[in-house]
N, C-alpha and C. Protein backbone atom coordinates (compact mmCIF):
# COMPACT_ATOMS: atom_id res chain seq x y z
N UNK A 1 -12.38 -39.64 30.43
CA UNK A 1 -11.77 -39.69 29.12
C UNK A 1 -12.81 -39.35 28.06
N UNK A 2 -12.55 -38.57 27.27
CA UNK A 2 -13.28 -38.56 25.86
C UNK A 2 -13.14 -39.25 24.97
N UNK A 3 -12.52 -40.20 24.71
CA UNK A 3 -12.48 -41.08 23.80
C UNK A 3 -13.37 -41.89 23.64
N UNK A 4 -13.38 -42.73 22.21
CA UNK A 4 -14.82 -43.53 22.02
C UNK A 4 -14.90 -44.83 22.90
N UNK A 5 -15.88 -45.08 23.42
CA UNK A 5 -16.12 -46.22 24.85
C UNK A 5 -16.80 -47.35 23.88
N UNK A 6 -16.31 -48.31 24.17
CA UNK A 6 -16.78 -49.87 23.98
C UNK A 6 -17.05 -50.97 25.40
N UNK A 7 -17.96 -51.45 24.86
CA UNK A 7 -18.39 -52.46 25.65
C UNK A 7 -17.53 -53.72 25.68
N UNK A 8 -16.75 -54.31 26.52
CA UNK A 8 -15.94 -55.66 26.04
C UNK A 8 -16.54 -56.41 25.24
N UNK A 9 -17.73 -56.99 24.97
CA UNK A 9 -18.44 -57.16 23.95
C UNK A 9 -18.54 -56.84 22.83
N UNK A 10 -18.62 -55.89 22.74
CA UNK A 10 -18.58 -55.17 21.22
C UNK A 10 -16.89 -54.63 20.54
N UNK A 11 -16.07 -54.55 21.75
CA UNK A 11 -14.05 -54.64 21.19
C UNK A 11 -13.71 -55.88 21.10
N UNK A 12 -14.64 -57.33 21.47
CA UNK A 12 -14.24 -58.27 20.87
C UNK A 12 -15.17 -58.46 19.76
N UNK A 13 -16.25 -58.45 19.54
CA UNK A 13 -16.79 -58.66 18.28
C UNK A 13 -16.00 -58.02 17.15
N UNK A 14 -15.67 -56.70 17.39
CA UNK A 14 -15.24 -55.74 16.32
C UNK A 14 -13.77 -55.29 16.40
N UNK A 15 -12.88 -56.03 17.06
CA UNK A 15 -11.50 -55.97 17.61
C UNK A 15 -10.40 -55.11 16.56
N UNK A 16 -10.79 -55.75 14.97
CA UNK A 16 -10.23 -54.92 14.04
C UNK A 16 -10.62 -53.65 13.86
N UNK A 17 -11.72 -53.15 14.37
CA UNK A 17 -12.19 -51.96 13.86
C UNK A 17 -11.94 -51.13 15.10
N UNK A 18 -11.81 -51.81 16.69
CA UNK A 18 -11.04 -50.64 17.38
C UNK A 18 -10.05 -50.68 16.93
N UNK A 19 -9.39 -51.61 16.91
CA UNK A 19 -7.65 -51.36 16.53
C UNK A 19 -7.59 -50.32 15.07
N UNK A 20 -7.88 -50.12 14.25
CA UNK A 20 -8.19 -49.17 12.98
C UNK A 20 -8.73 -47.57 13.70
N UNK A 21 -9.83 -48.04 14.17
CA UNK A 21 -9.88 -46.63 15.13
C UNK A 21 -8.75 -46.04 15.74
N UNK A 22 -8.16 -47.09 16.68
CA UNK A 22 -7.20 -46.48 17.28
C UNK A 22 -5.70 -45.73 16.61
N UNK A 23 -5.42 -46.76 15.55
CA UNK A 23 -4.87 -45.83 15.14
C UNK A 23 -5.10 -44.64 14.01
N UNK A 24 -6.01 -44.40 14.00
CA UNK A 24 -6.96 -43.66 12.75
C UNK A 24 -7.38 -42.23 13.88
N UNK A 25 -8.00 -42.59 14.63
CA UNK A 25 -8.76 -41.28 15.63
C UNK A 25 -8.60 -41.17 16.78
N UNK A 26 -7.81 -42.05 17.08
CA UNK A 26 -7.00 -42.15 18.98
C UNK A 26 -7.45 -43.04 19.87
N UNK A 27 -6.78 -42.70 21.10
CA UNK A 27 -7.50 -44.05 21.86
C UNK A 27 -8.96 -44.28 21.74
N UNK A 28 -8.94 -45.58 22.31
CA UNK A 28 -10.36 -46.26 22.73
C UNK A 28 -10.47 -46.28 24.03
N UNK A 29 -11.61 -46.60 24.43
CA UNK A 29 -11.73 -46.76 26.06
C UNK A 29 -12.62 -48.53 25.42
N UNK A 30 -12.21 -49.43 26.42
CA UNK A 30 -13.07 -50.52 26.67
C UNK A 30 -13.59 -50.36 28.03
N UNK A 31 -14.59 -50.91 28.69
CA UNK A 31 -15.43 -50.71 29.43
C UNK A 31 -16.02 -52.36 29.91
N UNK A 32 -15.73 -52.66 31.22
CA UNK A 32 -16.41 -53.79 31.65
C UNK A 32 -16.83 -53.91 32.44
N UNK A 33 -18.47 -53.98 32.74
CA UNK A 33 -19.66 -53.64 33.70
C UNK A 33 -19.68 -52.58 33.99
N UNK A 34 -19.61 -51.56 33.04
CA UNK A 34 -19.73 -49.85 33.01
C UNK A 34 -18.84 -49.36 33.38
N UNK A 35 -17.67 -50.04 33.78
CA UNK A 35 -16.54 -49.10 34.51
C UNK A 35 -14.83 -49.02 33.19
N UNK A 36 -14.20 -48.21 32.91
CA UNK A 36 -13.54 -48.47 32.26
C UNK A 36 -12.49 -49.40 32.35
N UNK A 37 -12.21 -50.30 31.56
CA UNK A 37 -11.41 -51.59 32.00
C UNK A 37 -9.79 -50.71 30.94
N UNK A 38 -9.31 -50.59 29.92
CA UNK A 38 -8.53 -50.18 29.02
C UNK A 38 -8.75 -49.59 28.26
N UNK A 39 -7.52 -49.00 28.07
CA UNK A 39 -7.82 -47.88 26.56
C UNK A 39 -6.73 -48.58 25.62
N UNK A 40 -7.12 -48.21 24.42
CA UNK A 40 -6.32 -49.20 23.39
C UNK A 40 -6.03 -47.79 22.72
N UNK A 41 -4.35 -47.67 22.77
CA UNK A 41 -3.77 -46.63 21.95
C UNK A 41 -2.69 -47.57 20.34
N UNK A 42 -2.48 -46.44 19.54
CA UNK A 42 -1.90 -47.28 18.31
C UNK A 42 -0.46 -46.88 18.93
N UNK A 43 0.04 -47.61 18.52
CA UNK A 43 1.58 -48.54 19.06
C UNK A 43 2.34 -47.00 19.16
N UNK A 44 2.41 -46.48 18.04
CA UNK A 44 3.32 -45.20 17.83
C UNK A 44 3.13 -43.97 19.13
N UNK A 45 2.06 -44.01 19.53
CA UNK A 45 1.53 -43.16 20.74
C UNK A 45 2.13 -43.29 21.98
N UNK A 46 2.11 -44.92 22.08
CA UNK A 46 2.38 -45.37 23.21
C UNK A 46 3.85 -45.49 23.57
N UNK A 47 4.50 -45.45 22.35
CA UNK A 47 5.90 -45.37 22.09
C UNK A 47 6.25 -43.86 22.66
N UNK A 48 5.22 -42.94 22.14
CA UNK A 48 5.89 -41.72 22.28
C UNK A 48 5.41 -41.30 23.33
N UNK A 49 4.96 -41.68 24.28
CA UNK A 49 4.34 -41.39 25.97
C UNK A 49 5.28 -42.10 26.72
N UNK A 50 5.76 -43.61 26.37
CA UNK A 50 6.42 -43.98 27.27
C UNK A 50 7.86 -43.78 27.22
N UNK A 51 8.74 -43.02 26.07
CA UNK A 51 9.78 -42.86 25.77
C UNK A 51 10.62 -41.89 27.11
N UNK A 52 11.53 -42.86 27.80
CA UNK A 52 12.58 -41.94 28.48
C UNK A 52 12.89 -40.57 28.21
N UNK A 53 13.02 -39.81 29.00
CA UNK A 53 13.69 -38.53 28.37
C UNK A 53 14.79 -38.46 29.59
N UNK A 54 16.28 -38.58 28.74
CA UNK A 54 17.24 -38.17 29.54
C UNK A 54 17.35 -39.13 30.72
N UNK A 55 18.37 -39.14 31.85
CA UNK A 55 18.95 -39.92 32.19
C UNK A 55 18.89 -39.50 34.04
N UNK A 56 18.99 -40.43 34.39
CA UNK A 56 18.53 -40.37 36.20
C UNK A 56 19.92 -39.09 36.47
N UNK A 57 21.13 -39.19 35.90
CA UNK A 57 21.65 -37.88 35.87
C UNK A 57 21.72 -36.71 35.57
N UNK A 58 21.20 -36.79 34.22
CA UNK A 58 20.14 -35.53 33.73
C UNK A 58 19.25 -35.27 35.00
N UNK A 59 18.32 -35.90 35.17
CA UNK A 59 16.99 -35.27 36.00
C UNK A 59 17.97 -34.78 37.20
N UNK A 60 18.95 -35.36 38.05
CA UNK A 60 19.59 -34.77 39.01
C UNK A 60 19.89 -33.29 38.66
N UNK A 61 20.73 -33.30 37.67
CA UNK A 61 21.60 -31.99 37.39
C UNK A 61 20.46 -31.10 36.83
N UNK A 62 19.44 -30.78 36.44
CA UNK A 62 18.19 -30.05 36.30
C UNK A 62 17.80 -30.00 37.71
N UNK A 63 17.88 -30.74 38.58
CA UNK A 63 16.86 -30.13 40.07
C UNK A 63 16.89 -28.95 40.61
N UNK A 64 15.82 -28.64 40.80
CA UNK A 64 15.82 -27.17 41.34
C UNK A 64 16.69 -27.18 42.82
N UNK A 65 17.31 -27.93 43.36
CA UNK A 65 18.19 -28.13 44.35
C UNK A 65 19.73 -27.72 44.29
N UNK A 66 19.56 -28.34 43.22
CA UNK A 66 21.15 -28.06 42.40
C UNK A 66 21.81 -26.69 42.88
N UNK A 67 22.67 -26.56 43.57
CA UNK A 67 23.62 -25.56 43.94
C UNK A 67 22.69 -24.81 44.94
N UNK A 68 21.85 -25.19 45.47
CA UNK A 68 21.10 -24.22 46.85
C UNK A 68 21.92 -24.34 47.84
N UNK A 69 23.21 -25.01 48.40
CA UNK A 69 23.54 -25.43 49.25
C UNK A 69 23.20 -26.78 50.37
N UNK A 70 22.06 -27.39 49.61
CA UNK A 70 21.46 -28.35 50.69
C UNK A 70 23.11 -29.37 51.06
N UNK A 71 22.95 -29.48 51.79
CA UNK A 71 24.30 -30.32 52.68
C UNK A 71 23.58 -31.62 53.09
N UNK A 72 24.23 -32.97 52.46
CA UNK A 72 24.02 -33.54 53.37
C UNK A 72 24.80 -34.92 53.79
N UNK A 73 24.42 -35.41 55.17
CA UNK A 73 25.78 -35.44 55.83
C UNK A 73 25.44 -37.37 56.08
N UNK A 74 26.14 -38.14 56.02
CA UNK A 74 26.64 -39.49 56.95
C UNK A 74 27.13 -39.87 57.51
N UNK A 75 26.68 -40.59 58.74
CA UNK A 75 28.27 -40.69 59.84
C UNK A 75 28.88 -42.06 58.76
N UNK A 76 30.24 -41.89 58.78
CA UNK A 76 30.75 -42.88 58.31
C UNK A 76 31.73 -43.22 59.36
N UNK A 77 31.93 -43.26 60.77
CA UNK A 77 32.67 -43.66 61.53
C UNK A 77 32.26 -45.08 61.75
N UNK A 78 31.15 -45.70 61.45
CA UNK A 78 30.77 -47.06 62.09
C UNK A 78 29.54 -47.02 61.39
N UNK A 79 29.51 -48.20 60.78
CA UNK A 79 28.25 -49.28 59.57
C UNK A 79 26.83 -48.81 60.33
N UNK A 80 25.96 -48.64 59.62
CA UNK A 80 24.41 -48.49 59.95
C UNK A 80 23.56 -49.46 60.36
N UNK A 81 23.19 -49.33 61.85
CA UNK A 81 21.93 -50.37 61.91
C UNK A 81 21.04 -50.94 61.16
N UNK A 82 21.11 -52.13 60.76
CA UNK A 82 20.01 -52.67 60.14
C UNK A 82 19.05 -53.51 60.92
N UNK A 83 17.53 -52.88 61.03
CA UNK A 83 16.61 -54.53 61.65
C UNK A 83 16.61 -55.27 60.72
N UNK A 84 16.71 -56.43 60.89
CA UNK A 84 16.38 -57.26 60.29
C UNK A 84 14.92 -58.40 61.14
């Protein structure tokens, strides 16, 4: 990541000023024992990364499958083994 790296130490000392960063110049990276622990994005970002698009039927009817012919088949003469 390129974003600016903090020490957990220093995003709790200065907690307001990542959070101002973050939403001012983009994520943060926090970092604990050199390895990255979180990135702190401003709310609106995260909103717009995690926002649904469209609907488990949508994504069906877009598949590149859609009308190839794939067939496919179940016996429905008699209920399916289950292990239990």
């Amino acid at each position: 990541m390129n974003s600016p790296t903090w020490s957990v130490a220093e995003a709790k000392a200065k907690f307001s000023e990542v959070i101002d960063k973050a939403m001012s110049e983009g994520p943060q990276t926090v970092t604990r024992k050199g390895r990255t622990a979180v990135v702190i994005v401003d709310a609106k970002e995260w909103q717009r990364k995690t926002k649904r698009v469209g609907t488990l039927a949508d994504f069906f009817a877009d598949s590149p499958l859609r009308g190839s012919g794939l067939k496919l088949q179940r016996r429905r003469d008699r209920p399916r083994k289950i292990n239990l």
